[in-house]
Each structure stands twice: as C-alpha cells, then as structure tokens.
PDB file of N, CA and C in Angstrom:
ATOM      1  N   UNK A   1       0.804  -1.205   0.000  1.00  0.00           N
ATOM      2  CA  UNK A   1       0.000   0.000   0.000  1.00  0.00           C
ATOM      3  C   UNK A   1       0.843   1.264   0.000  1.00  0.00           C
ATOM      4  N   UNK A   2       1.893   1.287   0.465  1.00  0.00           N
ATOM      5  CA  UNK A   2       2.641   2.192   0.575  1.00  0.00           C
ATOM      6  C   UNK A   2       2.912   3.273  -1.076  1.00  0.00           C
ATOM      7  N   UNK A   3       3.348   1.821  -1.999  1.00  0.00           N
ATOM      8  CA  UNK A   3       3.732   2.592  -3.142  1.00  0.00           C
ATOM      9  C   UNK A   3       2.400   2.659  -4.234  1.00  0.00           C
ATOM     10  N   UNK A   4       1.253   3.164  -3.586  1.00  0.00           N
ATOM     11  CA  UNK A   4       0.385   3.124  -4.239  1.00  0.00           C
ATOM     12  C   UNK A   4       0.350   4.694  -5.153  1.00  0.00           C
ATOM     13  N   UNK A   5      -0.043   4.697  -5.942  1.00  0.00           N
ATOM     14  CA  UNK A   5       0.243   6.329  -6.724  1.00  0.00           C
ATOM     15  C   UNK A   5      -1.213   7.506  -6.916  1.00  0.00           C
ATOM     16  N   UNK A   6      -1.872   6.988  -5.729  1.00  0.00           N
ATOM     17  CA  UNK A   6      -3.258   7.587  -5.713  1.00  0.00           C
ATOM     18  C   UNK A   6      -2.743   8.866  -4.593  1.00  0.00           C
ATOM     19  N   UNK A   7      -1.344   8.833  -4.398  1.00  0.00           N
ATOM     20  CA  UNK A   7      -0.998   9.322  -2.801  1.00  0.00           C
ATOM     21  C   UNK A   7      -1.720  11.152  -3.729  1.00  0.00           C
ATOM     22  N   UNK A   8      -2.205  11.916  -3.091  1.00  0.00           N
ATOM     23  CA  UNK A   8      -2.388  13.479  -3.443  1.00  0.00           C
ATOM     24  C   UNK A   8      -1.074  13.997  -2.548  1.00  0.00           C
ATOM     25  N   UNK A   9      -0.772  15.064  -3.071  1.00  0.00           N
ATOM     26  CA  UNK A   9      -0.169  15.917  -2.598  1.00  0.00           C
ATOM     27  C   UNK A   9       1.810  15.949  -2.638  1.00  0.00           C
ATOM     28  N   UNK A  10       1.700  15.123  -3.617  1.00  0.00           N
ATOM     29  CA  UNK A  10       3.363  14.861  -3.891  1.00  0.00           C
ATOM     30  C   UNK A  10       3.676  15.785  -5.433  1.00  0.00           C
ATOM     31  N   UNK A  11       5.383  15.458  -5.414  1.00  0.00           N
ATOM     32  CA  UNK A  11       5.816  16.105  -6.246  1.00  0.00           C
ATOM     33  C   UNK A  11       6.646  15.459  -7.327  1.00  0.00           C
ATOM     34  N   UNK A  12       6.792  14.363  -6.785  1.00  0.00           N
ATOM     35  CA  UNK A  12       7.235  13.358  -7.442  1.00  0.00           C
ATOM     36  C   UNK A  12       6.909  12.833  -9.253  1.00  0.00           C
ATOM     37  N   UNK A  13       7.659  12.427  -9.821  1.00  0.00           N
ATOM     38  CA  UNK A  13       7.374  12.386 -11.221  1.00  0.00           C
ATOM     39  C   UNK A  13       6.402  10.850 -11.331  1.00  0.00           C
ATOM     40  N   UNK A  14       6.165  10.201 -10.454  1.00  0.00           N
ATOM     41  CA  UNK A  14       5.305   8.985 -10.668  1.00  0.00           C
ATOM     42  C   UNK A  14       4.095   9.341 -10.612  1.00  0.00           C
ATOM     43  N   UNK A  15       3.642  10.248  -9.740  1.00  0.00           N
ATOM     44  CA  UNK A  15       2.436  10.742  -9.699  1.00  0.00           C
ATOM     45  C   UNK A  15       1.632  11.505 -11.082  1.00  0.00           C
ATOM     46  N   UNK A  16       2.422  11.863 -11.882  1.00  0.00           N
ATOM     47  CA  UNK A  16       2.282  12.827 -12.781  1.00  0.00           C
ATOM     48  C   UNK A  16       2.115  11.760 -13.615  1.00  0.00           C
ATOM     49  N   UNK A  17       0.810  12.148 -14.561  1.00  0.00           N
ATOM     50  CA  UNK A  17       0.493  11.424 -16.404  1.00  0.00           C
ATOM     51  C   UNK A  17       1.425  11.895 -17.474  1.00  0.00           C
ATOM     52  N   UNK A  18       1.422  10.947 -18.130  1.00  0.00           N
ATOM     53  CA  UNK A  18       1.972  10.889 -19.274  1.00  0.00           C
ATOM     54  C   UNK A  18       1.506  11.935 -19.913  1.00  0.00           C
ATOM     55  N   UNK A  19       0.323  11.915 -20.135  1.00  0.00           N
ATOM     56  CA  UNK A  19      -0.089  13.042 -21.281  1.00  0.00           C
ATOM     57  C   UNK A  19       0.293  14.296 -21.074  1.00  0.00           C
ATOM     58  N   UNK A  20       0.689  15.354 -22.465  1.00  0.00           N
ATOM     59  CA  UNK A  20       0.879  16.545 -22.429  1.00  0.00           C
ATOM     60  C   UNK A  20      -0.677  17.410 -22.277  1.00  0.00           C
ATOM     61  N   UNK A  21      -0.474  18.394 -21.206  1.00  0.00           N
ATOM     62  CA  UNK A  21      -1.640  19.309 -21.345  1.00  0.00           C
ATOM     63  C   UNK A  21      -1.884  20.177 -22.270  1.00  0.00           C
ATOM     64  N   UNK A  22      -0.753  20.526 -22.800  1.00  0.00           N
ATOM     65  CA  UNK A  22      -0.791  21.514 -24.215  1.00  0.00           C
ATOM     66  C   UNK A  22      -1.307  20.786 -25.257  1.00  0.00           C
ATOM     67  N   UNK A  23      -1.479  19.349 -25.197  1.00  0.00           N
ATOM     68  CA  UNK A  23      -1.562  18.471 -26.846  1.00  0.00           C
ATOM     69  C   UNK A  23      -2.829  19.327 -27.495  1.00  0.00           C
ATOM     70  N   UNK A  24      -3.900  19.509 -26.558  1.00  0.00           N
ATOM     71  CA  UNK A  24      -5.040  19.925 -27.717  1.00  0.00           C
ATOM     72  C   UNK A  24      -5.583  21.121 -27.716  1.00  0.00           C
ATOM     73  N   UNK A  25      -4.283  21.903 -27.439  1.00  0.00           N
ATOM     74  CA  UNK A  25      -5.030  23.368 -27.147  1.00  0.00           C
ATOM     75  C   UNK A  25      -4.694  23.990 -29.081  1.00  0.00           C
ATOM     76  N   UNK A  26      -5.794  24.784 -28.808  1.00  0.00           N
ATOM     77  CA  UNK A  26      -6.191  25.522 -30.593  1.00  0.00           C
ATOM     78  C   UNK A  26      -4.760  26.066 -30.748  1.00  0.00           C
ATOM     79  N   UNK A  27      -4.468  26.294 -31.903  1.00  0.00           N
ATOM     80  CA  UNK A  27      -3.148  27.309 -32.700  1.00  0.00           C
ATOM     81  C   UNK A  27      -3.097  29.043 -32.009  1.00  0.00           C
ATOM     82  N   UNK A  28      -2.147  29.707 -32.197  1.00  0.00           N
ATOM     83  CA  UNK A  28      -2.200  31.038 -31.777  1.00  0.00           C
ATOM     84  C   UNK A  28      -2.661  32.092 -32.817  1.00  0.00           C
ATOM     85  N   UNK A  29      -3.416  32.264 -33.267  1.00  0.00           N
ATOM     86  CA  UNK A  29      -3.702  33.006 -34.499  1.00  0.00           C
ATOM     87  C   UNK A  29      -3.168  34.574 -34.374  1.00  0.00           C
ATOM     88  N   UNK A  30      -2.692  35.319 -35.910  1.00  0.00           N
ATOM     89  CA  UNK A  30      -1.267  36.239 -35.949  1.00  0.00           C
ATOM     90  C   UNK A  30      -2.784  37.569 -34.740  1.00  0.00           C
ATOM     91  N   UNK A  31      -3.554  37.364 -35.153  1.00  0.00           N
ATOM     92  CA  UNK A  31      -4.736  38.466 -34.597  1.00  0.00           C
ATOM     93  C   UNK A  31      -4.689  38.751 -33.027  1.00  0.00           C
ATOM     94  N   UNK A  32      -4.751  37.312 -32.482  1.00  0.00           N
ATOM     95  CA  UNK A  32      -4.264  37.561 -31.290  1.00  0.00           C
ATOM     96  C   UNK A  32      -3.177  38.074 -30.523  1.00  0.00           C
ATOM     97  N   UNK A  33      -1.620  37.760 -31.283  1.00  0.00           N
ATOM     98  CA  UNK A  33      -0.636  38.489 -31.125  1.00  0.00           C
ATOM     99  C   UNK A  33      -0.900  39.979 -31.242  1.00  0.00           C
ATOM    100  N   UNK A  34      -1.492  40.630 -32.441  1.00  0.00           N
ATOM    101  CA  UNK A  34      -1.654  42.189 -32.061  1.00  0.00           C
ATOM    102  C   UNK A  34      -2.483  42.240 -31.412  1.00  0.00           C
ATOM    103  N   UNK A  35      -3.417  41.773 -30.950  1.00  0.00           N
ATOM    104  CA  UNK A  35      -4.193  41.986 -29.777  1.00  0.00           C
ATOM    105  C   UNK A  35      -3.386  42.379 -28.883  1.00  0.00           C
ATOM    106  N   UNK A  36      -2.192  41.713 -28.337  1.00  0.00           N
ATOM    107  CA  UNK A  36      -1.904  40.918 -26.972  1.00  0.00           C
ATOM    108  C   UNK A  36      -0.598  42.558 -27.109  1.00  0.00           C
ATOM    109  N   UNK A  37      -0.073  42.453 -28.315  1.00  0.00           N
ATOM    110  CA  UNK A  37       0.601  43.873 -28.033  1.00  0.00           C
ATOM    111  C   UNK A  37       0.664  44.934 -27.866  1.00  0.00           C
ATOM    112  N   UNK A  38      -0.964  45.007 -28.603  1.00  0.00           N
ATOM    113  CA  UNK A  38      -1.679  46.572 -29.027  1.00  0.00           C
ATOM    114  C   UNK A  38      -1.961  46.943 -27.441  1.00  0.00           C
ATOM    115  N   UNK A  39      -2.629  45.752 -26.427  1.00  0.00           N
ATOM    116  CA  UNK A  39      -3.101  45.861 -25.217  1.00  0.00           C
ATOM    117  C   UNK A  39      -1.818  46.654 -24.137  1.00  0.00           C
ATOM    118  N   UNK A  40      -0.328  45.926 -24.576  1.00  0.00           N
ATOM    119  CA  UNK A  40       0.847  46.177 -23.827  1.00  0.00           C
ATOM    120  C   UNK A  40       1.330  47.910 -24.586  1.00  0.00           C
ATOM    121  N   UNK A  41       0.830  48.528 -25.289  1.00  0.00           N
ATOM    122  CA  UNK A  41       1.011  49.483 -25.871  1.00  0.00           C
ATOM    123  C   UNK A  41       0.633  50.457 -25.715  1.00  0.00           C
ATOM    124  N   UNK A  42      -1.014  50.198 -25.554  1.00  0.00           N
ATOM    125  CA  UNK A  42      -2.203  51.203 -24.502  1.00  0.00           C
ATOM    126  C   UNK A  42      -2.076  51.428 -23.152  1.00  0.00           C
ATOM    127  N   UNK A  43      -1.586  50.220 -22.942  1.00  0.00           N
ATOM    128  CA  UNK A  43      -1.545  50.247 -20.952  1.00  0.00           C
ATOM    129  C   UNK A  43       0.019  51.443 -21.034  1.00  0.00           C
ATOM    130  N   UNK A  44       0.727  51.263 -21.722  1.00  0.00           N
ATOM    131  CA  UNK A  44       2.175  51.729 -21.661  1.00  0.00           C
ATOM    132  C   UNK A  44       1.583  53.489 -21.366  1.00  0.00           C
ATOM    133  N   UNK A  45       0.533  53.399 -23.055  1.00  0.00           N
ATOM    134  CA  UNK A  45       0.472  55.351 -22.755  1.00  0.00           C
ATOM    135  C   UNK A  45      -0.339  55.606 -21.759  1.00  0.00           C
ATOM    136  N   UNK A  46      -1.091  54.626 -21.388  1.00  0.00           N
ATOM    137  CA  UNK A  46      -2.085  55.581 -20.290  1.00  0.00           C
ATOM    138  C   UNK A  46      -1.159  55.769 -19.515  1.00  0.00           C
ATOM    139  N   UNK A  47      -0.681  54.624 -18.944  1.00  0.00           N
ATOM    140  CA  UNK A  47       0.242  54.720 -17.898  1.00  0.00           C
ATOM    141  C   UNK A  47       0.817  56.270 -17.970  1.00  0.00           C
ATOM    142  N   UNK A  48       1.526  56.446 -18.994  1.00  0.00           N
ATOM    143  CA  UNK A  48       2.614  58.086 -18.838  1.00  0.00           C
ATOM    144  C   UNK A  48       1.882  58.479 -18.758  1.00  0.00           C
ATOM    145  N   UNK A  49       0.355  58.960 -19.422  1.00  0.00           N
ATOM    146  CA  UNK A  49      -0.489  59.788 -19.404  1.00  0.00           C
ATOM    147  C   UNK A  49      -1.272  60.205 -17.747  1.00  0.00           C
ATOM    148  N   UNK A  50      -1.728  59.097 -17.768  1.00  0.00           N
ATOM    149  CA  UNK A  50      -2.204  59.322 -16.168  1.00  0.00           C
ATOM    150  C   UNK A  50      -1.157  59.824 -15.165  1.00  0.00           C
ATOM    151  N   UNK A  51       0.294  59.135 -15.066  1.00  0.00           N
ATOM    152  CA  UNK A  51       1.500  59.476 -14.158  1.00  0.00           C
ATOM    153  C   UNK A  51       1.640  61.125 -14.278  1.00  0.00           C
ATOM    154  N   UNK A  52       1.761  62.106 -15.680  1.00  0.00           N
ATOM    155  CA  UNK A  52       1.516  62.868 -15.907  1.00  0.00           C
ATOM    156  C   UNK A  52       0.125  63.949 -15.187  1.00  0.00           C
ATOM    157  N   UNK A  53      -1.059  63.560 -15.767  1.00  0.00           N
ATOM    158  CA  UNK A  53      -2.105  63.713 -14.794  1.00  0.00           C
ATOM    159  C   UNK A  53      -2.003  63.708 -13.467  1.00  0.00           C
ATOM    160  N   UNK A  54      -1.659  62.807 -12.915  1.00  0.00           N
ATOM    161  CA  UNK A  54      -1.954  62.905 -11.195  1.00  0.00           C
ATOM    162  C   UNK A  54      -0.585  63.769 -10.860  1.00  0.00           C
ATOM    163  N   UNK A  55       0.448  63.945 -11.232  1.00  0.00           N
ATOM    164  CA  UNK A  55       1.787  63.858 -11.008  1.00  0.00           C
ATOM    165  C   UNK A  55       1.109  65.819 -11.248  1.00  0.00           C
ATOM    166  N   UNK A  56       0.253  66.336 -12.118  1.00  0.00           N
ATOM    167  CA  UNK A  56       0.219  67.747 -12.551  1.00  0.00           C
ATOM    168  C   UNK A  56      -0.851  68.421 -11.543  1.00  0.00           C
ATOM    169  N   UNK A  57      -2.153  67.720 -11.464  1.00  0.00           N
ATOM    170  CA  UNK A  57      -2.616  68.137 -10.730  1.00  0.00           C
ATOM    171  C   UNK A  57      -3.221  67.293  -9.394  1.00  0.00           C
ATOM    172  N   UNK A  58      -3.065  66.396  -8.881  1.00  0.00           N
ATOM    173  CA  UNK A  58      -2.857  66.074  -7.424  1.00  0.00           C
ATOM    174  C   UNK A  58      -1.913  66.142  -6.513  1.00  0.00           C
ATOM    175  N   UNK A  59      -0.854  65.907  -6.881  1.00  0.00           N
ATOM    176  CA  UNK A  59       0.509  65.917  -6.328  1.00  0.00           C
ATOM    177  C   UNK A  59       1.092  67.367  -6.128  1.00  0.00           C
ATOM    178  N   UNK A  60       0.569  68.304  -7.417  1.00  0.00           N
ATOM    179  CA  UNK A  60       1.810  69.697  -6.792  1.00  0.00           C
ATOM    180  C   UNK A  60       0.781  70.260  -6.233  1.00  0.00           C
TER     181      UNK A  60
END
C-alpha cells in the first residue's frame, strides 16, 4: 500500500500522467498576437499619461 500512486499531494514524477496538457489546445492566431501587443502598448500610454495627470494636478 505504501507505493500506491493515488498518494495526493506529492511532487514526485510517478504521480504525474503521461499526457501533455498543451496536446489539444487551438493554434495562436497572428490576430491575437496584435491583440496581446496593441493591449501592452495602450496600458504603456495611459500609464505616462495618467502618471503625468496625477503627477500635474494632485501631487503639486
């Protein structure tokens, strides 16, 4: 009973399946990439923009 592999809570590589979790995930389509940059691009200007804003009139 000891080396039974139902044990939860280990870290061990016996415990772990064979199968890959990535095997059936969908493709990355190019759309989503500009999505995913356009998003890191906007956050960038608000960011200065707002830092600007509060930095002009809350702060002085």
């Amino acid at each position: 009973m000891a080396e039974d592999k139902k044990v939860q809570g280990t870290l061990s590589m016996d415990a772990m399946d064979d199968e890959n979790p990535f095997e059936e995930c969908e493709p990355w389509s190019p759309i989503e990439t500009k999505l995913v940059v356009g998003s890191f691009i906007t956050a960038g200007i608000c960011l200065v923009i707002f830092g600007y804003l509060i930095n002009k009139f809350i702060l002085s």
